[in-house]
Protein backbone atom coordinates (compact mmCIF):
# COMPACT_ATOMS: atom_id res chain seq x y z
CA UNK A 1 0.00 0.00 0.00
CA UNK A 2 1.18 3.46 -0.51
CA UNK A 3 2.23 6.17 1.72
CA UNK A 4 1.09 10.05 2.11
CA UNK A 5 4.31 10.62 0.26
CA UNK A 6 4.58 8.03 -2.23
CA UNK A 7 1.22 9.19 -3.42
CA UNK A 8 2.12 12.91 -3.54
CA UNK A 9 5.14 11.66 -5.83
CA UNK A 10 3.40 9.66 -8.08
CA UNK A 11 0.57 12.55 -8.34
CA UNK A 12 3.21 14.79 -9.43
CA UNK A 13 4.77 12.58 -12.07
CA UNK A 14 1.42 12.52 -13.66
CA UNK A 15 1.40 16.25 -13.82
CA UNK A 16 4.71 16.50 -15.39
CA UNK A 17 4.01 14.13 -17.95
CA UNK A 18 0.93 15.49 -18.38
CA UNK A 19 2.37 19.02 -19.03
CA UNK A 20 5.09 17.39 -20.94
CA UNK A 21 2.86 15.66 -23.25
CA UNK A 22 0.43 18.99 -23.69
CA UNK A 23 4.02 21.43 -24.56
CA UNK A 24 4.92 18.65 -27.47
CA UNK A 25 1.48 19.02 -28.92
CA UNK A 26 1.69 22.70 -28.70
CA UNK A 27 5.26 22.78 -30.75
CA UNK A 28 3.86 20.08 -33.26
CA UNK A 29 0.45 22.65 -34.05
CA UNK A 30 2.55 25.72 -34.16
CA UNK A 31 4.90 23.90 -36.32
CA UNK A 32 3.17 21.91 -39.17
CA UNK A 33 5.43 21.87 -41.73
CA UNK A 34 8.44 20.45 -39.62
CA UNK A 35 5.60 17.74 -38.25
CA UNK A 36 5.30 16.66 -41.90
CA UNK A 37 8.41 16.92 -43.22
CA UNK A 38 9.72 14.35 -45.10
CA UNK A 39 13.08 11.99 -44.39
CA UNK A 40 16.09 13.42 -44.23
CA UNK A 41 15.09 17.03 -44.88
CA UNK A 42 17.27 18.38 -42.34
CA UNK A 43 20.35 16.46 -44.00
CA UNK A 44 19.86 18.26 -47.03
CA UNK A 45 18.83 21.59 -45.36
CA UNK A 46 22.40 20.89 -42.88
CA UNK A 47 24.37 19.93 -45.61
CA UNK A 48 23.58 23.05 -47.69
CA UNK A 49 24.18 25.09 -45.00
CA UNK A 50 27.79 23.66 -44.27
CA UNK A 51 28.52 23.88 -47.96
CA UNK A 52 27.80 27.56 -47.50
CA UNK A 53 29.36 28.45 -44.39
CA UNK A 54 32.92 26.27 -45.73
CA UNK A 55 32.31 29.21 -48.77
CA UNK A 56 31.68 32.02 -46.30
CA UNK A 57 28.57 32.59 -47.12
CA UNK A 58 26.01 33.04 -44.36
CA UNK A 59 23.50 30.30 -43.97
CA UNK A 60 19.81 30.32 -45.67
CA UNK A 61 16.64 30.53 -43.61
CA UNK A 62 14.24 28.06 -43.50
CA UNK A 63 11.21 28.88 -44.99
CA UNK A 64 7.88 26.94 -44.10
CA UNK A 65 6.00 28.24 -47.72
CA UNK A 66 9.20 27.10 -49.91
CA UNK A 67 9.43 23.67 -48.04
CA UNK A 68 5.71 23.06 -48.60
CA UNK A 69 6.05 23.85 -52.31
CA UNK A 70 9.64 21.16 -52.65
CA UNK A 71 7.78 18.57 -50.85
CA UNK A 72 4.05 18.69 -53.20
CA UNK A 73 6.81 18.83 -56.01
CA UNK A 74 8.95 15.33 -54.22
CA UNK A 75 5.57 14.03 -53.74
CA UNK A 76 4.77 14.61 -57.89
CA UNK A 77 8.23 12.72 -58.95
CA UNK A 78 7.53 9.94 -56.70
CA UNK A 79 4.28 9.25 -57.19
CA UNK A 80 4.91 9.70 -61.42
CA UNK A 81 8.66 8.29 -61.50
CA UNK A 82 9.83 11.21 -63.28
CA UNK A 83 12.49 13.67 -62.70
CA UNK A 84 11.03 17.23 -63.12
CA UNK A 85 10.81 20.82 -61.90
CA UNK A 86 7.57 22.13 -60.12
CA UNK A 87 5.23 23.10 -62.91
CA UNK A 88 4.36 26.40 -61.42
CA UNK A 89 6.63 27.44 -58.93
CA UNK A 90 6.58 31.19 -59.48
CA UNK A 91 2.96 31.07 -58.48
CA UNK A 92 3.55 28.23 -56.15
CA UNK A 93 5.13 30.55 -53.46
CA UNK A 94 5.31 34.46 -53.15
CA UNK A 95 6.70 37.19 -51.99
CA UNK A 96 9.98 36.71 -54.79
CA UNK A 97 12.41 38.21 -56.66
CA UNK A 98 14.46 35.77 -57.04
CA UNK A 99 13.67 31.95 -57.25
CA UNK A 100 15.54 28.69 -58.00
CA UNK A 101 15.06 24.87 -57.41
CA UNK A 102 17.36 21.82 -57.50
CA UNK A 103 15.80 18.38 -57.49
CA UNK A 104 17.37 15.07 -57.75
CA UNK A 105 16.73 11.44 -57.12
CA UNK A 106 18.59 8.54 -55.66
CA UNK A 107 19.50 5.57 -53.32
CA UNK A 108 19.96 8.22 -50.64
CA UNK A 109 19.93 11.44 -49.87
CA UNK A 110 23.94 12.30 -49.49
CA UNK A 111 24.06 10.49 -52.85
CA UNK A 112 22.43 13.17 -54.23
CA UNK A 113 23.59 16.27 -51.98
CA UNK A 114 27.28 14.72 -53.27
CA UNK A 115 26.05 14.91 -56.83
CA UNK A 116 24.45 18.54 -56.61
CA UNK A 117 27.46 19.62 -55.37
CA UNK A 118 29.20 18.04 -58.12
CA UNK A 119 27.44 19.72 -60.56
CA UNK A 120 28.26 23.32 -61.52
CA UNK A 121 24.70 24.51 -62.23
CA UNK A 122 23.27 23.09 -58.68
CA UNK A 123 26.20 24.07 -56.97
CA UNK A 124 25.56 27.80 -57.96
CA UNK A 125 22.34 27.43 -56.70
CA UNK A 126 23.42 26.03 -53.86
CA UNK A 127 25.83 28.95 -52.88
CA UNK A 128 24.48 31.70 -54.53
CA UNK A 129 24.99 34.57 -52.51
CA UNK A 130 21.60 35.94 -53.52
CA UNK A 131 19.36 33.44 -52.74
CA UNK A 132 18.77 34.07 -48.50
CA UNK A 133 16.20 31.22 -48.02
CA UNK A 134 15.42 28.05 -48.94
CA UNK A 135 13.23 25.02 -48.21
CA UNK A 136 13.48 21.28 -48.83
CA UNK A 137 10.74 18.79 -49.70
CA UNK A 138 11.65 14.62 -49.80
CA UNK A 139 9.48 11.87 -50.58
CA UNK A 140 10.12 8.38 -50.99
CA UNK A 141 8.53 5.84 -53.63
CA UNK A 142 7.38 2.43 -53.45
CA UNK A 143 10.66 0.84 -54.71
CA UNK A 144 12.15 3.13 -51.37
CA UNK A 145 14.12 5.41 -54.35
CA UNK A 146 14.36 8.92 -52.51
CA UNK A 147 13.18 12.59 -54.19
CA UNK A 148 14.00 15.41 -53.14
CA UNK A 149 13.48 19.48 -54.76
CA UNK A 150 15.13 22.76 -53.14
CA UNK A 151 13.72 25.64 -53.46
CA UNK A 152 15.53 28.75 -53.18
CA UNK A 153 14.79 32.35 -52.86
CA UNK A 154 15.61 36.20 -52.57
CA UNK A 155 12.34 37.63 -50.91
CA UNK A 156 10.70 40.24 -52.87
CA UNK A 157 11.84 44.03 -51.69
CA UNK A 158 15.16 42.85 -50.24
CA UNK A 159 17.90 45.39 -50.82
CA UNK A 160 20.86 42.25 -51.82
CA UNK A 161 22.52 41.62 -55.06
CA UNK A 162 20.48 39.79 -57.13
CA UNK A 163 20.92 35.71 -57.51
CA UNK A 164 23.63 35.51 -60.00
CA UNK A 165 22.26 32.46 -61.96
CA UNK A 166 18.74 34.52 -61.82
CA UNK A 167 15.36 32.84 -61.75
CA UNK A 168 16.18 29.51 -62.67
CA UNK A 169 16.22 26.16 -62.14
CA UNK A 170 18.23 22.92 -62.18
CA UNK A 171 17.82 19.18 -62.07
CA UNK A 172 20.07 16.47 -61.11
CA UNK A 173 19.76 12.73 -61.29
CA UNK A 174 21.77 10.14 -58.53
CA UNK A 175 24.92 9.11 -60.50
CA UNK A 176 24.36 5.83 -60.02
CA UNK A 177 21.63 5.90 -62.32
CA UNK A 178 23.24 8.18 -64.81
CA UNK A 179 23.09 11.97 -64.77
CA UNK A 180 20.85 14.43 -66.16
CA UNK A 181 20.74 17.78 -65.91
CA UNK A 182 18.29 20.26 -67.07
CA UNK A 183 17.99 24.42 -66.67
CA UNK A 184 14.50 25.84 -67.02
CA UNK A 185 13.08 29.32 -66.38
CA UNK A 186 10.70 29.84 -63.15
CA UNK A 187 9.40 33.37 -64.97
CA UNK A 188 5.92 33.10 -65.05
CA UNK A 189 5.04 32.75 -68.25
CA UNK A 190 2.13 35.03 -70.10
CA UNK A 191 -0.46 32.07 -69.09
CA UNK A 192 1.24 31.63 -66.12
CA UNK A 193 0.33 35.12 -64.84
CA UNK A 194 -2.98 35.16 -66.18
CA UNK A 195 -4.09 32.14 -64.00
CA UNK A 196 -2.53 33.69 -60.91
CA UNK A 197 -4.58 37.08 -61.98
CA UNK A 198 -7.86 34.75 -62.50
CA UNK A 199 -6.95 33.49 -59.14
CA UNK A 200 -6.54 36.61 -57.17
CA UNK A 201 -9.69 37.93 -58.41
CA UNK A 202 -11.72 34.88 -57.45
CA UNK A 203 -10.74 35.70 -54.06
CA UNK A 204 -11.35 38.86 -54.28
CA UNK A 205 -14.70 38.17 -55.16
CA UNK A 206 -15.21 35.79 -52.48
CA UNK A 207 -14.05 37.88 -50.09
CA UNK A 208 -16.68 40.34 -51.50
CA UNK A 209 -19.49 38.34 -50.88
CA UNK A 210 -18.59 36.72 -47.42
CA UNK A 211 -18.53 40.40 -46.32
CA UNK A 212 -22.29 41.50 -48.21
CA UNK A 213 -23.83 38.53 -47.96
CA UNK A 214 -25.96 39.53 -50.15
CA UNK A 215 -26.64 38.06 -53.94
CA UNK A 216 -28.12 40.76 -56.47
CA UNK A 217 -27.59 42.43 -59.99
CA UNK A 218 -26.03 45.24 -58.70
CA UNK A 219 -23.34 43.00 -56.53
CA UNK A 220 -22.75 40.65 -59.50
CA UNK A 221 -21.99 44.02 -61.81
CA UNK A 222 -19.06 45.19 -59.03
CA UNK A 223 -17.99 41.57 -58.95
CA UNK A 224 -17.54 41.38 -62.67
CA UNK A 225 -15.81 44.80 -62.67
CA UNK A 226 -13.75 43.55 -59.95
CA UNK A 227 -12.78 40.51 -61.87
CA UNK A 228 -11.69 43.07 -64.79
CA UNK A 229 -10.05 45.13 -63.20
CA UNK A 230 -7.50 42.61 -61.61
CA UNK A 231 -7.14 40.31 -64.57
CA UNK A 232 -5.95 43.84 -66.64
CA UNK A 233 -3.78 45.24 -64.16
């Protein structure tokens, strides 16, 4: 039988775990894209970093919006078996001026941080001193071959020289299943911008409504001005 004290003890063990358990749960909903992050993101996101600092170049900052974007993209190559950059990117994340993306695929991942570095055109990426953040997406097929995309970029109104390899983008294949490398340009491209325009209006429209509630002729006519006025600017 317990004790006074023994009891007290045990009663307060509860509470710390308790507390312990409700302070995990906390960090894991304030932090959603690090609960879902795929394996061996932080290598690659490390790795990059100590290529950097061995160039004396300070280290990029993780961004939550750019990891998201790399990991729908490592999700795409996985899922299709195809090495490819994001098919939107430039309207996949905002707030850029400058905007770049390695991917690669292999046995592991410091296969393929070991061939990005090898490679001129990822390596620039990789320590371009105009680039300040980045974010890394993995995902991993159902043969266990691992995919991976970086995503780099200079935020939009940042007074830094500009990326030296610009808006672009590389890929790079594991050596040990040959390499291939390809350079593409994340500009958004006339249709490109139209969609995003399309899309902005939408919500501006939606927006609209939640705040009238209200459904009329005269609504619909600001609506469709709205619409034209955003799609033309």
């Amino acid at each position: 039988m317990l004790t006074v004290p023994q009891l007290q003890a045990f009663s307060q063990r509860i509470v710390t775990l308790a507390v312990l358990l409700l302070i995990a749960a906390a960090v894991l909903a304030a932090s959603p894209e690090r609960a879902q992050a795929g394996p061996n993101e932080g290598d690659f996101f490390g790795a990059t970093n100590s290529a950097r600092s061995a160039a004396g170049l300070p280290a990029y900052v993780y961004a939550g919006d750019l990891a998201a974007a790399a990991r729908a993209q490592a999700k795409r190559m996985a899922s299709s078996g195809q090495l490819a950059h994001s098919p939107n990117l430039g309207g996949a994340v905002a707030n850029w001026q400058g905007l770049a993306e390695n991917v690669g695929v292999g046995t592991d991942w410091l296969t393929i941080q070991q061939a990005l570095m090898n490679s001129p055109d990822h390596r620039a990426a990789i320590l371009d001193a105009g680039y300040t953040q980045m974010g890394v997406g993995t995902a991993v097929d159902r043969d266990g071959t691992l995919w991976v995309s970086e995503v780099f970029r200079l935020p939009a109104g940042t007074t830094a020289s500009p990326p030296s390899i610009g808006s672009s983008a590389a890929a790079v294949q594991d050596q040990t299943e040959g390499t291939g490398v390809t350079s593409t340009s994340n500009t958004p491209s006339p249709a490109q911008s139209l969609r995003s325009k399309i899309r902005d209006a939408r919500d501006k429209v939606g927006a609209h409504r939640r705040r009238q509630g209200a459904d009329d002729p005269l609504e619909a006519a600001l609506d469709y001005s709205t619409v034209m006025n955003t799609v033309g600017s």
